[in-house]
C-alpha atoms as a PDB file:
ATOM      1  CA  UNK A   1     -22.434  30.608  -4.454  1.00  0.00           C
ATOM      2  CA  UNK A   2     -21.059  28.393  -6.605  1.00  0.00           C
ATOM      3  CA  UNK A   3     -17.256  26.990  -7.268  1.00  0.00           C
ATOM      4  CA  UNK A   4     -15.490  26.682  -9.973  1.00  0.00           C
ATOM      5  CA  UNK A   5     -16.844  23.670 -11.408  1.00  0.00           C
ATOM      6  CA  UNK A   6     -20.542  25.433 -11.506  1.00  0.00           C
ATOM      7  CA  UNK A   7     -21.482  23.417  -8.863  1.00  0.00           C
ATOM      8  CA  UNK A   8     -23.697  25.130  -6.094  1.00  0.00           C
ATOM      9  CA  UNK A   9     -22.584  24.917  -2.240  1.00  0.00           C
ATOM     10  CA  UNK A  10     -25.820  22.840  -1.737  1.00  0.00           C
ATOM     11  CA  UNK A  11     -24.972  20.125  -4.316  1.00  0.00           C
ATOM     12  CA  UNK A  12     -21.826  19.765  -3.436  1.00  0.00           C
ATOM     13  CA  UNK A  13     -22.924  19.547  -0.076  1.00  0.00           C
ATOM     14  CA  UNK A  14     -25.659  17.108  -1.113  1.00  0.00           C
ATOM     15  CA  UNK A  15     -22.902  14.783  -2.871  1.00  0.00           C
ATOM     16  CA  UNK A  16     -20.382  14.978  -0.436  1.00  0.00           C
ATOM     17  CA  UNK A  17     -23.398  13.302   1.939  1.00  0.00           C
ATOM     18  CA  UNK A  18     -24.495  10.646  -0.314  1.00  0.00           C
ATOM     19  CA  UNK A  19     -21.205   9.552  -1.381  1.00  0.00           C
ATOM     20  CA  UNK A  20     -18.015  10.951   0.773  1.00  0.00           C
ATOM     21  CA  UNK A  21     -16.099  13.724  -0.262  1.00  0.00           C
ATOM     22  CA  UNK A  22     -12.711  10.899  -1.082  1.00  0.00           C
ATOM     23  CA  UNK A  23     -15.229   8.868  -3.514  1.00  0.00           C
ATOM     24  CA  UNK A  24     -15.852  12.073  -5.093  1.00  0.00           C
ATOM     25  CA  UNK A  25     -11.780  13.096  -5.358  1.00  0.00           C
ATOM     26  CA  UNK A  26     -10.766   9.671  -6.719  1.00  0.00           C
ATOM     27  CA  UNK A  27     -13.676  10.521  -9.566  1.00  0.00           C
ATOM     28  CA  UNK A  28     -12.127  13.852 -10.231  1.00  0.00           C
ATOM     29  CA  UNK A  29      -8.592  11.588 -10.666  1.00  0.00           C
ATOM     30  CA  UNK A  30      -9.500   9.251 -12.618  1.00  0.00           C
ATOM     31  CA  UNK A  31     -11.205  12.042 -14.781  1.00  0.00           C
ATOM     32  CA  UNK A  32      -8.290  13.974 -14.717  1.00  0.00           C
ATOM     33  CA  UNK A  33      -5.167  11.174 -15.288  1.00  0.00           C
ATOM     34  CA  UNK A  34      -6.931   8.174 -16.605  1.00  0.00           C
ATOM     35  CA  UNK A  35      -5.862   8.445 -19.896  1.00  0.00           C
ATOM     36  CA  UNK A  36      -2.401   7.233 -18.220  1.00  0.00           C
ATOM     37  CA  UNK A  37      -3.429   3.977 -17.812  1.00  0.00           C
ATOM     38  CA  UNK A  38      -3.330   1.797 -20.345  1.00  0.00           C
ATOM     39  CA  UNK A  39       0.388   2.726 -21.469  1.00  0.00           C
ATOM     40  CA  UNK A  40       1.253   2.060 -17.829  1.00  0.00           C
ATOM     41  CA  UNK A  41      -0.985  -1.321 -18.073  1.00  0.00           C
ATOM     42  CA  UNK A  42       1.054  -2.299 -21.144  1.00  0.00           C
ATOM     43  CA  UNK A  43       4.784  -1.603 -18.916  1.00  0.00           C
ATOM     44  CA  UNK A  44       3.410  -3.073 -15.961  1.00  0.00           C
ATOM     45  CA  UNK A  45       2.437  -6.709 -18.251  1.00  0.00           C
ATOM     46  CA  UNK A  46       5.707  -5.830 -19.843  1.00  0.00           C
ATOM     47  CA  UNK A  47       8.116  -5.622 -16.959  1.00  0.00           C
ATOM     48  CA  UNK A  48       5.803  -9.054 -15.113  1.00  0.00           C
ATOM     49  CA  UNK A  49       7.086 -11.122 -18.539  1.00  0.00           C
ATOM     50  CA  UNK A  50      10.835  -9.717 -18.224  1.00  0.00           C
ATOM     51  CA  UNK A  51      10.948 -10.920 -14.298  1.00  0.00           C
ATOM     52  CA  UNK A  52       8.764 -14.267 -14.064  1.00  0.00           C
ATOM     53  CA  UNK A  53      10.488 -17.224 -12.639  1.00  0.00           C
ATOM     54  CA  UNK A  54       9.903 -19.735 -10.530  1.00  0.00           C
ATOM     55  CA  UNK A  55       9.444 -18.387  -6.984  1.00  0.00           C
ATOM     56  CA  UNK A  56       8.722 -20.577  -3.571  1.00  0.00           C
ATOM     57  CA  UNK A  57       4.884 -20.628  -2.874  1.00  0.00           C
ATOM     58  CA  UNK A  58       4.333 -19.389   1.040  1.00  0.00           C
ATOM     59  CA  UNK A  59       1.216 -18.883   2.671  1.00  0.00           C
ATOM     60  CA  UNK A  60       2.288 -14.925   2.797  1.00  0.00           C
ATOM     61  CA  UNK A  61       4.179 -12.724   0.405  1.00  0.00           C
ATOM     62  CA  UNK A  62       5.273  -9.176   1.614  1.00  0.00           C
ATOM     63  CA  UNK A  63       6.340  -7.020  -1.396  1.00  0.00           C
ATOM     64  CA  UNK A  64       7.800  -3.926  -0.637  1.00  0.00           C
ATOM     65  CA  UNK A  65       8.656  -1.192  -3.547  1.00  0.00           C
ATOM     66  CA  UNK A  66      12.083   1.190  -3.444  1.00  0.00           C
ATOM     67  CA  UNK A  67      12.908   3.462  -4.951  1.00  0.00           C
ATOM     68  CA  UNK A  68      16.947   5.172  -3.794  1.00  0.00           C
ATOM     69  CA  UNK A  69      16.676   4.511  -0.035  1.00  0.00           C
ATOM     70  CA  UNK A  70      19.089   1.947   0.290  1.00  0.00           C
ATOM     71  CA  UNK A  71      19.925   2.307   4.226  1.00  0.00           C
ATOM     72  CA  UNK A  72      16.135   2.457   5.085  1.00  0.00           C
ATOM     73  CA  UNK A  73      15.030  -0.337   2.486  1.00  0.00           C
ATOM     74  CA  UNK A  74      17.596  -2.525   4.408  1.00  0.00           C
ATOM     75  CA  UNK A  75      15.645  -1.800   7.993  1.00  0.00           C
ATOM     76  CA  UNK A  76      12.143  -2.554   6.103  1.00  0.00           C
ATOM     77  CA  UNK A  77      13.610  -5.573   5.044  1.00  0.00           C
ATOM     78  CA  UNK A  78      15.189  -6.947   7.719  1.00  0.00           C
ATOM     79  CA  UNK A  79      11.717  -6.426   9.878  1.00  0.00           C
ATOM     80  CA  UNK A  80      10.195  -8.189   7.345  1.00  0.00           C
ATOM     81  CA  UNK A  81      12.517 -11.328   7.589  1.00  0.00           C
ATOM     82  CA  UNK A  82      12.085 -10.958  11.499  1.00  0.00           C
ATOM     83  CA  UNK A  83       8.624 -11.825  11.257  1.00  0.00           C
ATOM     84  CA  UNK A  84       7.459 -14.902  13.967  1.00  0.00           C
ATOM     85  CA  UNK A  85       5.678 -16.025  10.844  1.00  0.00           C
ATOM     86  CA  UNK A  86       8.144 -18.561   9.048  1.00  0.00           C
ATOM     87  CA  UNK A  87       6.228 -19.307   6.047  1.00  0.00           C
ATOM     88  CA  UNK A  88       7.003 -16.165   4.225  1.00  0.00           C
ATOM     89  CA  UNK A  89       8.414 -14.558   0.960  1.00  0.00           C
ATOM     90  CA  UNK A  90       9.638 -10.699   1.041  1.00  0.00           C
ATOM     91  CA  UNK A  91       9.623  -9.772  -2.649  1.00  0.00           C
ATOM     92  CA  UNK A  92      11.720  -6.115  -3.364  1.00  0.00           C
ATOM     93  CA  UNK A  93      10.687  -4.537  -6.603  1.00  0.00           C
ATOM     94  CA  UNK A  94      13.332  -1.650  -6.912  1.00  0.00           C
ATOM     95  CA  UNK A  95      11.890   1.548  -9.187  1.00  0.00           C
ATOM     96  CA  UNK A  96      14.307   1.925 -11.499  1.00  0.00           C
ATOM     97  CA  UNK A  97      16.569   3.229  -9.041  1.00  0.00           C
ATOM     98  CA  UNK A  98      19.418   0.139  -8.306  1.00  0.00           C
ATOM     99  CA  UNK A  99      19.142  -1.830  -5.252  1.00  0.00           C
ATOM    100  CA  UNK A 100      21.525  -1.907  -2.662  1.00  0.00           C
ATOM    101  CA  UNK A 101      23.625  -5.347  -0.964  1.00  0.00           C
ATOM    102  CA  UNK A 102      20.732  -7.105   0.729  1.00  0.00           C
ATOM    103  CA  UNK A 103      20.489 -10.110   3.380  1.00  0.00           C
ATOM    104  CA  UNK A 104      21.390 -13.196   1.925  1.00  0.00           C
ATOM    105  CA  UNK A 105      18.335 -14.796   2.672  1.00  0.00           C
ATOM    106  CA  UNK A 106      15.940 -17.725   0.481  1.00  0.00           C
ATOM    107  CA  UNK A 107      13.407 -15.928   1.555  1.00  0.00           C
ATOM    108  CA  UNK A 108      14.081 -12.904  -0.353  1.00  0.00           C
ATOM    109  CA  UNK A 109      14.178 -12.194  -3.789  1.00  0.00           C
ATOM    110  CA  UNK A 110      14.375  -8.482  -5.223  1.00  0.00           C
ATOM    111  CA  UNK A 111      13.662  -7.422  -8.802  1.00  0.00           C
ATOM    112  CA  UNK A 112      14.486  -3.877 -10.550  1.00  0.00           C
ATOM    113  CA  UNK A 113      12.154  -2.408 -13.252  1.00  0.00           C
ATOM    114  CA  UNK A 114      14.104  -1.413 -16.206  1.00  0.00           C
ATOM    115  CA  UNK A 115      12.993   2.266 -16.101  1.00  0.00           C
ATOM    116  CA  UNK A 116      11.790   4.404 -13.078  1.00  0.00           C
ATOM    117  CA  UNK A 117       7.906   4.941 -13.233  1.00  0.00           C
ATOM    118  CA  UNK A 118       7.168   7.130 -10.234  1.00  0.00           C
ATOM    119  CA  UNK A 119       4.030   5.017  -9.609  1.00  0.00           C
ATOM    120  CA  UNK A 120       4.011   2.909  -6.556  1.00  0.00           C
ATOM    121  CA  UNK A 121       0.477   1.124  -7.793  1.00  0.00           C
ATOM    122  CA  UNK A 122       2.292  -0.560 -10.732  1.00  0.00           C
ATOM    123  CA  UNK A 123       5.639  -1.103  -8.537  1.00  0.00           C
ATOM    124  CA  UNK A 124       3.683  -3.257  -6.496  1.00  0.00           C
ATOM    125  CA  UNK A 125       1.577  -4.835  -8.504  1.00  0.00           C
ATOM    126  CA  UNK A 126       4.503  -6.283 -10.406  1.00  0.00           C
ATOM    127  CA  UNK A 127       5.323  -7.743  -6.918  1.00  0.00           C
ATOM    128  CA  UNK A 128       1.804  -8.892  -6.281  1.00  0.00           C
ATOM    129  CA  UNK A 129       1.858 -10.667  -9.877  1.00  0.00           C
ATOM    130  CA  UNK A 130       5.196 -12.151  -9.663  1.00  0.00           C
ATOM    131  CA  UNK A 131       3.636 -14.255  -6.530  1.00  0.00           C
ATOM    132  CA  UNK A 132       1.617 -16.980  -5.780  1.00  0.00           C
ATOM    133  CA  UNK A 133       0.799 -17.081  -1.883  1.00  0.00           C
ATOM    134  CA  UNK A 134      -2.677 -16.940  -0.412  1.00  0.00           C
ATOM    135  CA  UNK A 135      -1.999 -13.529   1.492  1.00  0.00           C
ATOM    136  CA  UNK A 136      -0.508 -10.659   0.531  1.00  0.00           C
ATOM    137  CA  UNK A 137       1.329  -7.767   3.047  1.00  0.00           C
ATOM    138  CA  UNK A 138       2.614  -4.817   1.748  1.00  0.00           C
ATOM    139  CA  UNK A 139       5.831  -2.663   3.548  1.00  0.00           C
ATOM    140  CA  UNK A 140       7.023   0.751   2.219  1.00  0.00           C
ATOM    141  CA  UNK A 141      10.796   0.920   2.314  1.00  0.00           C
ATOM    142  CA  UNK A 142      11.143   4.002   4.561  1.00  0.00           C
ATOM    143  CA  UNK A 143       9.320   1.679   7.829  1.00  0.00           C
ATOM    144  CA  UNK A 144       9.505  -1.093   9.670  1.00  0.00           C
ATOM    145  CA  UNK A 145       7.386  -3.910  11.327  1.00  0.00           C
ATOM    146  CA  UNK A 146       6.952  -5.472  14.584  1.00  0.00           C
ATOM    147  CA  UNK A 147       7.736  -8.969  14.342  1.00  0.00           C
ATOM    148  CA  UNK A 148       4.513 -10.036  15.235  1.00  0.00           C
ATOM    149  CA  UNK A 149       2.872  -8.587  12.403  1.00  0.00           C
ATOM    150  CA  UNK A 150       1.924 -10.959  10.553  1.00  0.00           C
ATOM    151  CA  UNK A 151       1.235 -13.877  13.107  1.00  0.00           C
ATOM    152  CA  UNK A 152      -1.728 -11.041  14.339  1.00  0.00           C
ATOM    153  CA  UNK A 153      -2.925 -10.490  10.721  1.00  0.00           C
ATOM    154  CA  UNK A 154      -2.992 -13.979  10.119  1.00  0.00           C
ATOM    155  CA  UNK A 155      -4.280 -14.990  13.341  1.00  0.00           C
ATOM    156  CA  UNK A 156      -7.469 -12.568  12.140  1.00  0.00           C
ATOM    157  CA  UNK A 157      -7.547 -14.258   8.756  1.00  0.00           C
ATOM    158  CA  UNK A 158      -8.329 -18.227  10.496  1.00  0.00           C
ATOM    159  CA  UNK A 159     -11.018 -16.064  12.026  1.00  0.00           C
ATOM    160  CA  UNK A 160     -12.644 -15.610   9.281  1.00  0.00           C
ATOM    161  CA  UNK A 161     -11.552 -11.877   8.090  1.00  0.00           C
ATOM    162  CA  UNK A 162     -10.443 -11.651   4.119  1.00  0.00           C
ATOM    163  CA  UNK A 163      -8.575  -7.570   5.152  1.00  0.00           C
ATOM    164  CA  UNK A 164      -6.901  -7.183   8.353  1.00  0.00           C
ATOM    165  CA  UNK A 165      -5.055  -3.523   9.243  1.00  0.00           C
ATOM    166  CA  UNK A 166      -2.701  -2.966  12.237  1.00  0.00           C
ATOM    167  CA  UNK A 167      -2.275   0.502  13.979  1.00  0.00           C
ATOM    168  CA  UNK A 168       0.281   1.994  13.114  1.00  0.00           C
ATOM    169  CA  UNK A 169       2.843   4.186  15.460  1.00  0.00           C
ATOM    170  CA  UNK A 170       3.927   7.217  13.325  1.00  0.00           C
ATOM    171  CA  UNK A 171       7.101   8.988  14.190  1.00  0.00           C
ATOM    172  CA  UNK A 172       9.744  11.800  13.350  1.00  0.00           C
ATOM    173  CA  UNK A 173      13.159  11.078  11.998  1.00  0.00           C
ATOM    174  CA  UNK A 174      14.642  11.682  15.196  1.00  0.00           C
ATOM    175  CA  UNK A 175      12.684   8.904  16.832  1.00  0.00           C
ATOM    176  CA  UNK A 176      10.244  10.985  18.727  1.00  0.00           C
ATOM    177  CA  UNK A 177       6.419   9.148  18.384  1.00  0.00           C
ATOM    178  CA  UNK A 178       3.687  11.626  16.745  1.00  0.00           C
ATOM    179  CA  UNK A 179       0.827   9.581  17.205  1.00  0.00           C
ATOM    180  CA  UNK A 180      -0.855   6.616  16.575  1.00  0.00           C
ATOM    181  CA  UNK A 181      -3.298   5.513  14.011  1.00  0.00           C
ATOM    182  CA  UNK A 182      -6.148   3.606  14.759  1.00  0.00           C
ATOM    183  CA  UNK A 183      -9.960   3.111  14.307  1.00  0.00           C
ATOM    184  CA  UNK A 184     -12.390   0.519  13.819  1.00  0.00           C
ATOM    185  CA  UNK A 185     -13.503   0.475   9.585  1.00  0.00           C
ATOM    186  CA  UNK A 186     -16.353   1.298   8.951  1.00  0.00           C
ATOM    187  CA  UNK A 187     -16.944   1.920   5.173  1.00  0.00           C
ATOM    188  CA  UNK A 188     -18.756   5.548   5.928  1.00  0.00           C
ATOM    189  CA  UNK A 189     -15.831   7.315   7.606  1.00  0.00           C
ATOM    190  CA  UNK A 190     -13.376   5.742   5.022  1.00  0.00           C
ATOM    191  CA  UNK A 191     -15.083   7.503   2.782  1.00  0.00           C
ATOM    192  CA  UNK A 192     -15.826  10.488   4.691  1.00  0.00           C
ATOM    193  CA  UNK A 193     -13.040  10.933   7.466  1.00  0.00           C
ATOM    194  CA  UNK A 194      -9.657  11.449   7.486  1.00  0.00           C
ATOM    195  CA  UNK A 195      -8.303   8.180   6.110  1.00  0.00           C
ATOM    196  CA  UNK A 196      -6.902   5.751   9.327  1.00  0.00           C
ATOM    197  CA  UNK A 197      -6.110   2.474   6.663  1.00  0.00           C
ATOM    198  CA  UNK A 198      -2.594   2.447   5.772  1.00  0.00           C
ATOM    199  CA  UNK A 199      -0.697   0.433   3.444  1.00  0.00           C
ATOM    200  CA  UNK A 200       1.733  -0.698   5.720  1.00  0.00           C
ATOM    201  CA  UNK A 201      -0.615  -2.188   8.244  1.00  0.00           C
ATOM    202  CA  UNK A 202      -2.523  -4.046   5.519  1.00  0.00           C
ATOM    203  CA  UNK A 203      -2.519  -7.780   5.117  1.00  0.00           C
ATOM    204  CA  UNK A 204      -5.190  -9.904   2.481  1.00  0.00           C
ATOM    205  CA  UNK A 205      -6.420 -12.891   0.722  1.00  0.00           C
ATOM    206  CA  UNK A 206      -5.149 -12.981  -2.709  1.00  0.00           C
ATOM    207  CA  UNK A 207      -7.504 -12.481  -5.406  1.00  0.00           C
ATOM    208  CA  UNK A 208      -7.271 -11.594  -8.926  1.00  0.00           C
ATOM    209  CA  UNK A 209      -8.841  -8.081  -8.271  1.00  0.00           C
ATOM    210  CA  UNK A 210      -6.545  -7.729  -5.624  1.00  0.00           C
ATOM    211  CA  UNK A 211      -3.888  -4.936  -7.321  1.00  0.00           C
ATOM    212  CA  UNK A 212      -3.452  -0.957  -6.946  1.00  0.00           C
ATOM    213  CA  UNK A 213      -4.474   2.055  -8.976  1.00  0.00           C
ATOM    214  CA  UNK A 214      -1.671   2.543 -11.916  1.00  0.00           C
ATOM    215  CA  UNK A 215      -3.007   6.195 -11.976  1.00  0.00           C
ATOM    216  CA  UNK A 216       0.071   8.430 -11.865  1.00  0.00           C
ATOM    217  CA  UNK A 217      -0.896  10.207  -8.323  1.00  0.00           C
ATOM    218  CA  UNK A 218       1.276  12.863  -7.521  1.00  0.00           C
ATOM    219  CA  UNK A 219       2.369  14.647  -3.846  1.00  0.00           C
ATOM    220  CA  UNK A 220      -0.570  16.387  -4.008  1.00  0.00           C
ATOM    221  CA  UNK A 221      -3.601  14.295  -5.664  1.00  0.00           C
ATOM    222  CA  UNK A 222      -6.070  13.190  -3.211  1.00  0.00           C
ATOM    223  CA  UNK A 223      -6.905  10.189  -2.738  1.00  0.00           C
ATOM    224  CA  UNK A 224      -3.819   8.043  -2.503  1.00  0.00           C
ATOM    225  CA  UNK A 225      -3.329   4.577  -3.805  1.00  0.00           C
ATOM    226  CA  UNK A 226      -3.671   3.348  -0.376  1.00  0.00           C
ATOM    227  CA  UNK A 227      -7.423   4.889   0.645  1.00  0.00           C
ATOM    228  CA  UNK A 228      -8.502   3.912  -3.071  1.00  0.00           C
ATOM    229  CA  UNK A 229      -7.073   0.280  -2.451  1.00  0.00           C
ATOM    230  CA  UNK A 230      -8.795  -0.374   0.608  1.00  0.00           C
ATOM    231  CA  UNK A 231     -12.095   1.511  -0.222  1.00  0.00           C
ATOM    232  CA  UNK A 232     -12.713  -0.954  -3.177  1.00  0.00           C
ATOM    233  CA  UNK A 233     -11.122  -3.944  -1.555  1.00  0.00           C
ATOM    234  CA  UNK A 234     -13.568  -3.620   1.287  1.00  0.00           C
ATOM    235  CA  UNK A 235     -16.871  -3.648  -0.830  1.00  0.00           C
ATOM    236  CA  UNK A 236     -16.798  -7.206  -0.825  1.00  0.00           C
ATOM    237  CA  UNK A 237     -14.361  -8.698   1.686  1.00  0.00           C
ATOM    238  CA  UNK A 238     -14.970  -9.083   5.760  1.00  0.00           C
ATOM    239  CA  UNK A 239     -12.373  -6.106   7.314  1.00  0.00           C
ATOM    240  CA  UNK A 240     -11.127  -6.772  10.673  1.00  0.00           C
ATOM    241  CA  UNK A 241      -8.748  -3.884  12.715  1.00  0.00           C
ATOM    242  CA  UNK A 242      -6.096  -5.250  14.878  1.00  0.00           C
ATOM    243  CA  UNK A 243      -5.782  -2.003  17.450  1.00  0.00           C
ATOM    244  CA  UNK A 244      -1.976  -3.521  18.141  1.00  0.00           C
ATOM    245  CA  UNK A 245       0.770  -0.773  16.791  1.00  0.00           C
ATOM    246  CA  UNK A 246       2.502  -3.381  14.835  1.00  0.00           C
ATOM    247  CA  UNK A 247       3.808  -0.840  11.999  1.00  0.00           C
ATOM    248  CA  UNK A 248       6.517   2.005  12.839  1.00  0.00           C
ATOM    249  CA  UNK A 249       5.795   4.600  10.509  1.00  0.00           C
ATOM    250  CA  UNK A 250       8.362   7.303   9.742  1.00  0.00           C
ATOM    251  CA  UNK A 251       6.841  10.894   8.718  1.00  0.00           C
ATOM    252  CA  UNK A 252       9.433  11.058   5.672  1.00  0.00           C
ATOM    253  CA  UNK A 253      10.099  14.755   4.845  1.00  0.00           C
ATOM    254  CA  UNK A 254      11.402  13.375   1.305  1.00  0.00           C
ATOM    255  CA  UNK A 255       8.451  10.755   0.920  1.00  0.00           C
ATOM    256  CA  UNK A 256       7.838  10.768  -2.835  1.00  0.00           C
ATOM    257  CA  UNK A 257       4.028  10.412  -2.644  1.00  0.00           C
ATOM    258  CA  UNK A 258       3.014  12.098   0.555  1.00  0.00           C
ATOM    259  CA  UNK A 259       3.708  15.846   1.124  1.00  0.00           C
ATOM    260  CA  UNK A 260       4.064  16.326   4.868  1.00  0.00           C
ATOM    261  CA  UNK A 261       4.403  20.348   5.106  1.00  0.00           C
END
């Protein structure tokens, strides 16, 4: 039998063994919204020109992109400036969608792009490129950190890992704990598994290929920034897990990006 593509059961089957099936959706994505990325390219430079200035130089930057959650950004952030790790620069890069009153805090600058793009890649990429630190975290404005985060991650990283990602304790809106994330990497099941790397958990060594997909992923494309992030990052860095649940992880019924029903 074969599917819609023409494709036989076999070959796909064959594929799907040699190279994962999530190698072979982010193909079929980049097939399908490529062409979206050089005009997004071009706002991305754009909007990094409009917002440079001169910003402190820490060992790690945290950037974490909004987008109309103003009570919850405020909890991300304020986990973020709770960190054990003193040495530290939380950069917010608001979507177009206005930024509420934040901490008054040197450690913290926020930015707003001039239009909303729906695309976290390029949101945080403008925060990756408007900093200069040696490591990079990365915090979604609907969760929150343990303030040990980053001392872990970084503890990892004088160890001689380039990636480090933290378990991460999903829960419900009410509070109530669904389950926690957490596996060893290996690059086979990232490819082939359900994907157990998540953004928030995620700390690196800068590098210049170190940005997200600008692809314009919707609810409902597979893969997400995050699993194509990490599967590329990982081709030539050393990946360590830390098994610690060090993110809190709400299941967001009005996530933009991830469709929970």
């Amino acid at each position: 039998m074969k599917d819609r593509g023409g494709l036989s059961a076999g070959v796909r089957r064959a594929l799907r063994d040699r190279f994962g099936i999530w190698p072979m959706h982010e193909a079929k994505t980049k097939l399908l919204l490529g062409r979206h990325a050089v005009a997004l390219r071009r706002f991305e430079d754009a909007e990094v020109a409009r917002l440079r200035r001169p910003l402190p130089v820490p060992l790690v930057t945290t950037v974490i992109p909004t987008y109309r959650r103003p009570a919850m950004l405020v909890d991300a952030v304020d986990s973020a400036l709770a960190q054990t790790i003193a040495d530290h620069l939380v950069v917010v890069v608001d979507d177009g969608g206005g930024l509420p009153a934040l901490p008054s805090d040197e450690r913290l600058v926020a930015v707003s792009l001039s239009r909303n793009t729906g695309v976290v890649g390029v949101v945080r990429n403008v925060g990756i490129r408007l900093s200069h630190s040696p490591y990079l975290a990365f915090l979604d404005d609907d969760n929150t950190w343990r303030p040990d985060h980053l001392e872990l991650a970084l503890a990892a990283m004088r160890e001689g890992a380039d990636l480090t990602y933290s378990a991460v304790q999903r829960h419900r809106a009410d509070g109530t704990v669904v389950d926690v994330l957490s596996a060893p990497f290996d690059r086979h099941t990232l490819a082939d598994a359900d994907p157990y790397v998540d953004t928030n958990g995620l700390v690196l060594r800068r590098s210049p290929t170190v940005l997200y997909s600008r692809l314009p992923r919707t609810k409902t494309t597979i893969p997400k920034e995050d699993w194509e992030f990490v599967h590329r990052a990982a081709r030539t860095r050393v990946v360590r897990h830390i098994p610690e649940p060090t993110v809190r992880y709400l299941i967001n019924p009005d996530s933009y990006y991830t469709d929970w029903d």
